[in-house]
Protein backbone atom coordinates (compact mmCIF):
# COMPACT_ATOMS: atom_id res chain seq x y z
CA UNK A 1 -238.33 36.55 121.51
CA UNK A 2 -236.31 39.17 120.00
CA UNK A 3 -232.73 40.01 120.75
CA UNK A 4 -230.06 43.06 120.13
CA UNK A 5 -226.67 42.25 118.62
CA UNK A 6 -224.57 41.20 121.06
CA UNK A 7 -222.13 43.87 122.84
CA UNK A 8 -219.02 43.79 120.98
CA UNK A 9 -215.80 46.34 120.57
CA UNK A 10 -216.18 47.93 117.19
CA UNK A 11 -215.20 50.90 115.70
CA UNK A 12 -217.68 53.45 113.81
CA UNK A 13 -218.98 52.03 111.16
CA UNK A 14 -220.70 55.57 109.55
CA UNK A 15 -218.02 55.17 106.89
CA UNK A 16 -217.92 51.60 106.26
CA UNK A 17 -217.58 48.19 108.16
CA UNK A 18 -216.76 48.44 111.84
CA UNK A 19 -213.29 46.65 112.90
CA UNK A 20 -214.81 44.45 115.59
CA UNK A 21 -212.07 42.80 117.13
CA UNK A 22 -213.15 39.44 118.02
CA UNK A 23 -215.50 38.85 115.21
CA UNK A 24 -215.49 35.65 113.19
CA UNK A 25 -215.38 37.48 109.88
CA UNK A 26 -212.40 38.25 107.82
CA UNK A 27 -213.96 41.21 106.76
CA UNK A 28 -214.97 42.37 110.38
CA UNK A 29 -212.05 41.57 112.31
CA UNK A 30 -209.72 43.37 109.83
CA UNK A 31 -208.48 46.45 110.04
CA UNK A 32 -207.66 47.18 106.64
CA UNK A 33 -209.43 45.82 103.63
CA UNK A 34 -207.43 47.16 100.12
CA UNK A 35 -206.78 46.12 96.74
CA UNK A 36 -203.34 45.94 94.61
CA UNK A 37 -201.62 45.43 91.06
CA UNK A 38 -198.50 44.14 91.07
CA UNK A 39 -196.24 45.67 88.91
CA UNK A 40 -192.91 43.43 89.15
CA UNK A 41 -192.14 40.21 91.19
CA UNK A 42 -188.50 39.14 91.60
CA UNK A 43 -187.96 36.20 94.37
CA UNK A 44 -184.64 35.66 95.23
CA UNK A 45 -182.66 32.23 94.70
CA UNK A 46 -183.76 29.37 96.91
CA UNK A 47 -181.27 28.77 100.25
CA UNK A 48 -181.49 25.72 102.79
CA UNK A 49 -181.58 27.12 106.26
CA UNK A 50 -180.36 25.79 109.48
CA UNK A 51 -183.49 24.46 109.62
CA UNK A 52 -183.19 22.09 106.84
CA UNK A 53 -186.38 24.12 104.69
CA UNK A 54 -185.24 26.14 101.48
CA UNK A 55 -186.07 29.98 101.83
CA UNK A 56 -185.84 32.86 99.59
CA UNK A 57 -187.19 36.62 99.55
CA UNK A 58 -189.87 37.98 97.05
CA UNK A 59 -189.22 41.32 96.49
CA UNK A 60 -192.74 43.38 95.13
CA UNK A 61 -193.28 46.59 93.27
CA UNK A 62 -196.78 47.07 93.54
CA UNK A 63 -199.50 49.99 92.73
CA UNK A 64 -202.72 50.83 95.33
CA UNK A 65 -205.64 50.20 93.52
CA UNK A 66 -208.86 50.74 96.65
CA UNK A 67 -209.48 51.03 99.69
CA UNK A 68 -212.04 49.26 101.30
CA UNK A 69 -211.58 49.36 104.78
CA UNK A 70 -208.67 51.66 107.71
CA UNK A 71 -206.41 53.91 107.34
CA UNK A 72 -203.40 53.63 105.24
CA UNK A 73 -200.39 55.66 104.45
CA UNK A 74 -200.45 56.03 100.78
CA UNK A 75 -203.56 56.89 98.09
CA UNK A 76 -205.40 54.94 95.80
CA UNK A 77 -203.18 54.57 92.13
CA UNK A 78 -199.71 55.23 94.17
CA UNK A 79 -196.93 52.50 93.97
CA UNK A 80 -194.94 51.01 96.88
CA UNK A 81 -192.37 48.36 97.78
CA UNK A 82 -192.53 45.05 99.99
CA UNK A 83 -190.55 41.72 100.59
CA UNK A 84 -192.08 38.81 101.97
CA UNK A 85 -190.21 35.44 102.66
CA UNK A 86 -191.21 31.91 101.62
CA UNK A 87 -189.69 28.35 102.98
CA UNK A 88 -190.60 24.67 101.39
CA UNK A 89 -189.43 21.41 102.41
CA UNK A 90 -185.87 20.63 100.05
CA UNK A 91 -186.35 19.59 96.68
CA UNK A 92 -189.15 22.30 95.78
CA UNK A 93 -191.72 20.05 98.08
CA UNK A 94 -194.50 21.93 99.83
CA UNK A 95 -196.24 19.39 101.82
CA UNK A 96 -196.37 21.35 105.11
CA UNK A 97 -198.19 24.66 106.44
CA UNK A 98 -195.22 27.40 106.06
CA UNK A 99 -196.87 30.61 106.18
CA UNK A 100 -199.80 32.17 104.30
CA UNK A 101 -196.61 33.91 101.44
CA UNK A 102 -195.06 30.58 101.19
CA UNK A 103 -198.46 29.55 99.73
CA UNK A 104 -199.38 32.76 97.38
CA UNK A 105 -198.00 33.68 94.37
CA UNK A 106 -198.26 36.89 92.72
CA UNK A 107 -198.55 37.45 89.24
CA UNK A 108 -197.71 41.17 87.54
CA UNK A 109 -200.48 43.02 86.50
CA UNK A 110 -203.23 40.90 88.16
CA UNK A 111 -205.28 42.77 90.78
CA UNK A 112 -205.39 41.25 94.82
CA UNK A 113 -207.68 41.50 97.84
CA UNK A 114 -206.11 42.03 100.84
CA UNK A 115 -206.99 41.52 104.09
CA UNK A 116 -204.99 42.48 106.85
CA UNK A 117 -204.85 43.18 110.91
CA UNK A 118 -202.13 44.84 112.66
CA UNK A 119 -201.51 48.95 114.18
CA UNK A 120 -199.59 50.45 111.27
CA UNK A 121 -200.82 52.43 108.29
CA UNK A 122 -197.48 51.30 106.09
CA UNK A 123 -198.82 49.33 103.35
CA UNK A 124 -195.20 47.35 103.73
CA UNK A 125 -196.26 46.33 107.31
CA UNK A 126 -199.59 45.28 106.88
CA UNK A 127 -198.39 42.88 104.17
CA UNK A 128 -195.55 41.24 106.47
CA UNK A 129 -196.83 37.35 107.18
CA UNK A 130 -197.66 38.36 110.62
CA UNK A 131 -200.29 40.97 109.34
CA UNK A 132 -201.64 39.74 106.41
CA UNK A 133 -204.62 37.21 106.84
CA UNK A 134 -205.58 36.74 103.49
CA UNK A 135 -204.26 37.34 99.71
CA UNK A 136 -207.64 36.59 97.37
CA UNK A 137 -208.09 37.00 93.79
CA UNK A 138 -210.13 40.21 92.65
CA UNK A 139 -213.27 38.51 92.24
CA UNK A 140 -213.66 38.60 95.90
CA UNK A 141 -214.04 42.31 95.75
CA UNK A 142 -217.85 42.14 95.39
CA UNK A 143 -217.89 40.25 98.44
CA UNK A 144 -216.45 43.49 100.25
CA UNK A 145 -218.66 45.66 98.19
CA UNK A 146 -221.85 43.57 99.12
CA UNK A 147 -220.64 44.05 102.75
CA UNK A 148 -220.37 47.17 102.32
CA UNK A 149 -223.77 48.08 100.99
CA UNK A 150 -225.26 45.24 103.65
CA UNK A 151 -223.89 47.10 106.75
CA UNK A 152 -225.17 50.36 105.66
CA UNK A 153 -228.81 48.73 105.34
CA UNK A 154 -227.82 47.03 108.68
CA UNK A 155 -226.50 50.04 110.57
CA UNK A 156 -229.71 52.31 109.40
CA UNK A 157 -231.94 49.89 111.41
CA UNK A 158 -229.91 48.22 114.59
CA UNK A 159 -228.93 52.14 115.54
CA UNK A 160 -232.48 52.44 116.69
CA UNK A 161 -232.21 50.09 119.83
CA UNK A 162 -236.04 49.24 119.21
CA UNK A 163 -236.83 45.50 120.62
CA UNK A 164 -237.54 44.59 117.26
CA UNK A 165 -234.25 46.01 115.28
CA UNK A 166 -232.08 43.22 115.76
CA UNK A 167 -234.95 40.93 113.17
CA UNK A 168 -235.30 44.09 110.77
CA UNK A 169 -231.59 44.49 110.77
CA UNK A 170 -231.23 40.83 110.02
CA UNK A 171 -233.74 40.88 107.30
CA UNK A 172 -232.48 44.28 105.89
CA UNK A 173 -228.94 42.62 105.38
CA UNK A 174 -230.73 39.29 103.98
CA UNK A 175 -232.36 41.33 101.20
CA UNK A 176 -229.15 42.42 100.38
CA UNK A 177 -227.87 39.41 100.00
CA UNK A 178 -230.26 38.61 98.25
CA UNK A 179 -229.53 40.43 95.21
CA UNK A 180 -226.02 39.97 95.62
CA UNK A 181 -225.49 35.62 95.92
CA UNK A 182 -224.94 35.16 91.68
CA UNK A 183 -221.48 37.32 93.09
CA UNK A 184 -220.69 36.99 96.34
CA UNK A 185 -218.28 34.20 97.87
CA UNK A 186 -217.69 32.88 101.23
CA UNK A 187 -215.74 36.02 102.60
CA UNK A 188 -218.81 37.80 102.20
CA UNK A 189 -221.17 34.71 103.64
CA UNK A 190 -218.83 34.66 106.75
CA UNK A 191 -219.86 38.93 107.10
CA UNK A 192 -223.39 37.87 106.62
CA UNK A 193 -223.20 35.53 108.93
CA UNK A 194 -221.54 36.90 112.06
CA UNK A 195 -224.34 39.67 111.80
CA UNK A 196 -227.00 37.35 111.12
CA UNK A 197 -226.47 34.62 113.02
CA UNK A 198 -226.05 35.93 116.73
CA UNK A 199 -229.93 37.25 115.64
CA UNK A 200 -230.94 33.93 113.93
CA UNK A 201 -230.39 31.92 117.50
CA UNK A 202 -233.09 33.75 118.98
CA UNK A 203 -235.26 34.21 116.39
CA UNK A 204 -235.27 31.95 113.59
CA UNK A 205 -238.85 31.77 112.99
CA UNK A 206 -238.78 35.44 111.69
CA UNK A 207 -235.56 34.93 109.36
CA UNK A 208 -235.76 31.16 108.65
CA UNK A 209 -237.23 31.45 105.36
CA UNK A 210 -235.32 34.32 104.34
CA UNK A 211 -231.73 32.50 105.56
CA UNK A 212 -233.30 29.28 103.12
CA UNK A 213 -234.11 31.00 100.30
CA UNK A 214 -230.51 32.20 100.40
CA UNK A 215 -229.28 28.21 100.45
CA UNK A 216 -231.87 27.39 97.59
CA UNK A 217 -231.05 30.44 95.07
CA UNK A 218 -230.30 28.44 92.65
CA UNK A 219 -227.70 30.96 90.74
CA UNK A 220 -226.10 31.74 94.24
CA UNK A 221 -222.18 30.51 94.13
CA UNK A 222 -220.92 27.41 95.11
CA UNK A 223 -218.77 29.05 97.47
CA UNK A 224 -221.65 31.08 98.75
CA UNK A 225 -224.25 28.45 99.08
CA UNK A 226 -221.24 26.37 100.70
CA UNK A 227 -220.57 28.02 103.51
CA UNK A 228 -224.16 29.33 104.48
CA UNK A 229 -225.30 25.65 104.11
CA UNK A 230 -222.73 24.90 106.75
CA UNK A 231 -223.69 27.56 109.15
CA UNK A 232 -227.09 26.62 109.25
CA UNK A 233 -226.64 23.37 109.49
CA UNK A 234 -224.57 23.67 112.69
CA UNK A 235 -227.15 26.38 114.15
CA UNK A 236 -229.68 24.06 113.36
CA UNK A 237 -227.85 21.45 115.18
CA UNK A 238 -227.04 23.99 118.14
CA UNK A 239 -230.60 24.38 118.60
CA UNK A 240 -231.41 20.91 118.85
CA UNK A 241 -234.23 20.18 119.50
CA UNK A 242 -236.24 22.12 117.41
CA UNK A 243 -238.16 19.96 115.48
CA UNK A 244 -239.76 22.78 112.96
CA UNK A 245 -236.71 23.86 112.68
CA UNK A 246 -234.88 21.05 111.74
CA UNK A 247 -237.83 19.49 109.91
CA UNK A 248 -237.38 22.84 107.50
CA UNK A 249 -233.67 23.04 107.12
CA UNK A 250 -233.58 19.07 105.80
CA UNK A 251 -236.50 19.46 103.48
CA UNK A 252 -234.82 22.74 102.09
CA UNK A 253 -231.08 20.58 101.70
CA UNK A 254 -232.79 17.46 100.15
CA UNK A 255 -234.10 19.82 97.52
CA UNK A 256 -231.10 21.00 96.51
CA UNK A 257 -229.98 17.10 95.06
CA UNK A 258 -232.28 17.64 92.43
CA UNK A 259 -230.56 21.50 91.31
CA UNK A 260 -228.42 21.29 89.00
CA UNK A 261 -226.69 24.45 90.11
CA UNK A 262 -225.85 22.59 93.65
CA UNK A 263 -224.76 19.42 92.17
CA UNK A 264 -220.76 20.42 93.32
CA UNK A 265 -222.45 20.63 96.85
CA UNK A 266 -224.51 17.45 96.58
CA UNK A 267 -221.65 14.84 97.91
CA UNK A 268 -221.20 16.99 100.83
CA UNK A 269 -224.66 17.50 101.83
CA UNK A 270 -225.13 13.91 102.08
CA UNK A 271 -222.47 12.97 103.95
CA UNK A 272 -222.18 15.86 106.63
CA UNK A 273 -225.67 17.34 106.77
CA UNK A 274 -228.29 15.45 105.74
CA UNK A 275 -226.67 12.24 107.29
CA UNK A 276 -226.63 14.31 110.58
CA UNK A 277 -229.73 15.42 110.68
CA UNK A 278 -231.57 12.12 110.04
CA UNK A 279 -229.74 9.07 110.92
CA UNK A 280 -227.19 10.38 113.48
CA UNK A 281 -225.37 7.73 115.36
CA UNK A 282 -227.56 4.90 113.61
CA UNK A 283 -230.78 6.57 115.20
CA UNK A 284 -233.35 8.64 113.48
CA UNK A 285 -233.39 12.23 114.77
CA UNK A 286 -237.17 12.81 112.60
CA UNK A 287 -239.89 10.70 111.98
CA UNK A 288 -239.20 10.58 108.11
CA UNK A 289 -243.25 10.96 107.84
CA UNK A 290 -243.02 14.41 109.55
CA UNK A 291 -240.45 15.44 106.77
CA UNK A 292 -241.83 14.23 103.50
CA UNK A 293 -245.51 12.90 104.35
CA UNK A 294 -245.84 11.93 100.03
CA UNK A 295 -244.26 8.95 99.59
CA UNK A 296 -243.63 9.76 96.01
CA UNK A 297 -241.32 12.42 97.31
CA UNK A 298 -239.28 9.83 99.38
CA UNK A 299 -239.15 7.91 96.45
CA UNK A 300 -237.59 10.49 94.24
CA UNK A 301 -235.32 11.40 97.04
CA UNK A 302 -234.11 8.16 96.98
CA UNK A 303 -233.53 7.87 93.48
CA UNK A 304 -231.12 11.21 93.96
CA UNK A 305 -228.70 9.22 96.05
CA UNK A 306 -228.14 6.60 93.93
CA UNK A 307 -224.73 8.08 92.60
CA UNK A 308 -223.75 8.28 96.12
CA UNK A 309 -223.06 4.58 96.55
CA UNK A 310 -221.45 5.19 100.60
CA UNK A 311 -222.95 3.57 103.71
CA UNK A 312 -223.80 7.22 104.76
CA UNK A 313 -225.58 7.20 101.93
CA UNK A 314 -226.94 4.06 102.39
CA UNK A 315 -228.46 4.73 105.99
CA UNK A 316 -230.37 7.97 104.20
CA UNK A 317 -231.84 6.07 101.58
CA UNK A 318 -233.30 3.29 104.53
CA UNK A 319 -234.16 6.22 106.70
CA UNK A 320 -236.39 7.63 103.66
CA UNK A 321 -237.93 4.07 102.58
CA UNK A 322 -239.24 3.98 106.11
């Protein structure tokens, strides 16, 4: 069964990503995507409020550097000027949530991805707290520039309306990625996957390997790998039950305890994921047999979770000895 991308509000995207309103991607919901230097970065002294928190203004001369994504008011290499406030608990504490510039610090001559929603083109508005989404450090550029290049190969194929173009789309994007995972980042995973997955519920059997390979590149990022494992793993669990399915996505995340590359995902994978997918709720979801039919297999996998000494853990191990 194939499937077109779901109907959603966007913009053109002949010049770049589409702002699609109600997208779960940073990058898609945005309506401007830019870079920027700061040049100077004077806060102001620290004053308790009426609301017993400390607050203070950070005043920033700043200089354009690109623009990714919307329309702005100034050009790329021109400086501007913005203030944006910050509040902590007394006595220089930050335990609690106070705002995404309460959190960030700038430091001159360091370049910034920003990501912003809101209706003006003043570079001073879209970085107010109520705009701004996100403030990321440069290497997160390539994930806009891999998003960029993906929804050109996407856009060349879904634009055809064929019954078929959602799954070449898909796959188009994929091969992107692809080439791009030893540099891309969860910003760009989340792009990948609100295009990808709407596609993948329907038809997983065409992009299923192509999605895994992606999890089991072993120079993909951390971040990257992260977040992709955690989409498929809850589509996987959406689409419960689908035995092949599942039966493909746990032999795929077992693998990755013996990469060294995924090692800072292994902890995770064994107590969210793989746990899930087996021995959910004290009952096996797979016949362990239907997973890894060589026992010799089990038996290594076992020996991978010995540094995992957790009953989650534990349960895995019993569920693979079985």
């Amino acid at each position: 069964m194939h499937s077109q991308p779901p109907s959603q509000p966007v913009q053109s995207a002949a010049s770049g990503l589409p702002y699609v309103t109600d997208s779960p991607s940073e990058l898609l919901a945005a309506t401007n995507v830019f870079s920027m230097t700061p040049l100077s970065v004077n806060p102001s002294t620290w004053v308790l409020g009426p609301d017993q928190f400390e607050h203070r203004e950070v005043r920033v001369k700043a200089r354009l550097a690109e623009i990714f994504k919307g329309r702005l008011n100034a050009a790329p290499s021109e400086e501007f000027a913005f203030s944006v406030p910050q509040e902590r608990e007394t006595g220089g504490m930050v335990n609690d949530y106070h705002g995404l510039w309460s959190h960030t610090t700038l430091t001159p001559g360091k370049n910034y991805l920003i990501i912003a929603r809101g209706s003006s083109r003043s570079l001073a508005d879209l970085l107010k707290q109520e705009n701004c989404r996100a403030v990321l450090d440069q290497a997160f550029i390539e994930d806009v520039k891999a998003a960029l290049a993906g929804e050109v190969a996407y856009q060349a194929i879904v634009v055809k309306s064929e019954p078929s173009s959602a799954v070449a789309a898909s796959l188009a994007l994929l091969a992107v990625a692809q080439e791009k995972t030893a540099v891309v980042h969860d910003l760009f995973e989340g792009y990948l996957w609100a295009r990808v997955g709407p596609t993948f519920d329907h038809s997983e059997k065409e992009l299923r390997g192509r999605v895994l390979d992606l999890v089991s590149a072993p120079n993909g990022t951390v971040l990257f790998r992260g977040a992709l494992i955690a989409d498929v793993y809850q589509t996987a669990v959406r689409l419960e039950p689908n035995p092949e399915l599942t039966r493909a996505v746990v032999r795929d995340f077992f693998a990755l305890l013996h990469q060294p590359s995924a090692k800072p995902l292994a902890a995770h994978l064994v107590e969210v994921e793989l746990y899930n997918l087996t021995v959910r709720d004290g009952n096996a979801n797979l016949a362990v047999d239907t997973v890894f039919p060589d026992r010799a297999e089990r038996a290594a996998y076992r020996a991978s979770l010995a540094p995992f000494d957790t009953d989650r853990a534990h349960q895995i191990e019993n569920w693979l000895s079985r």
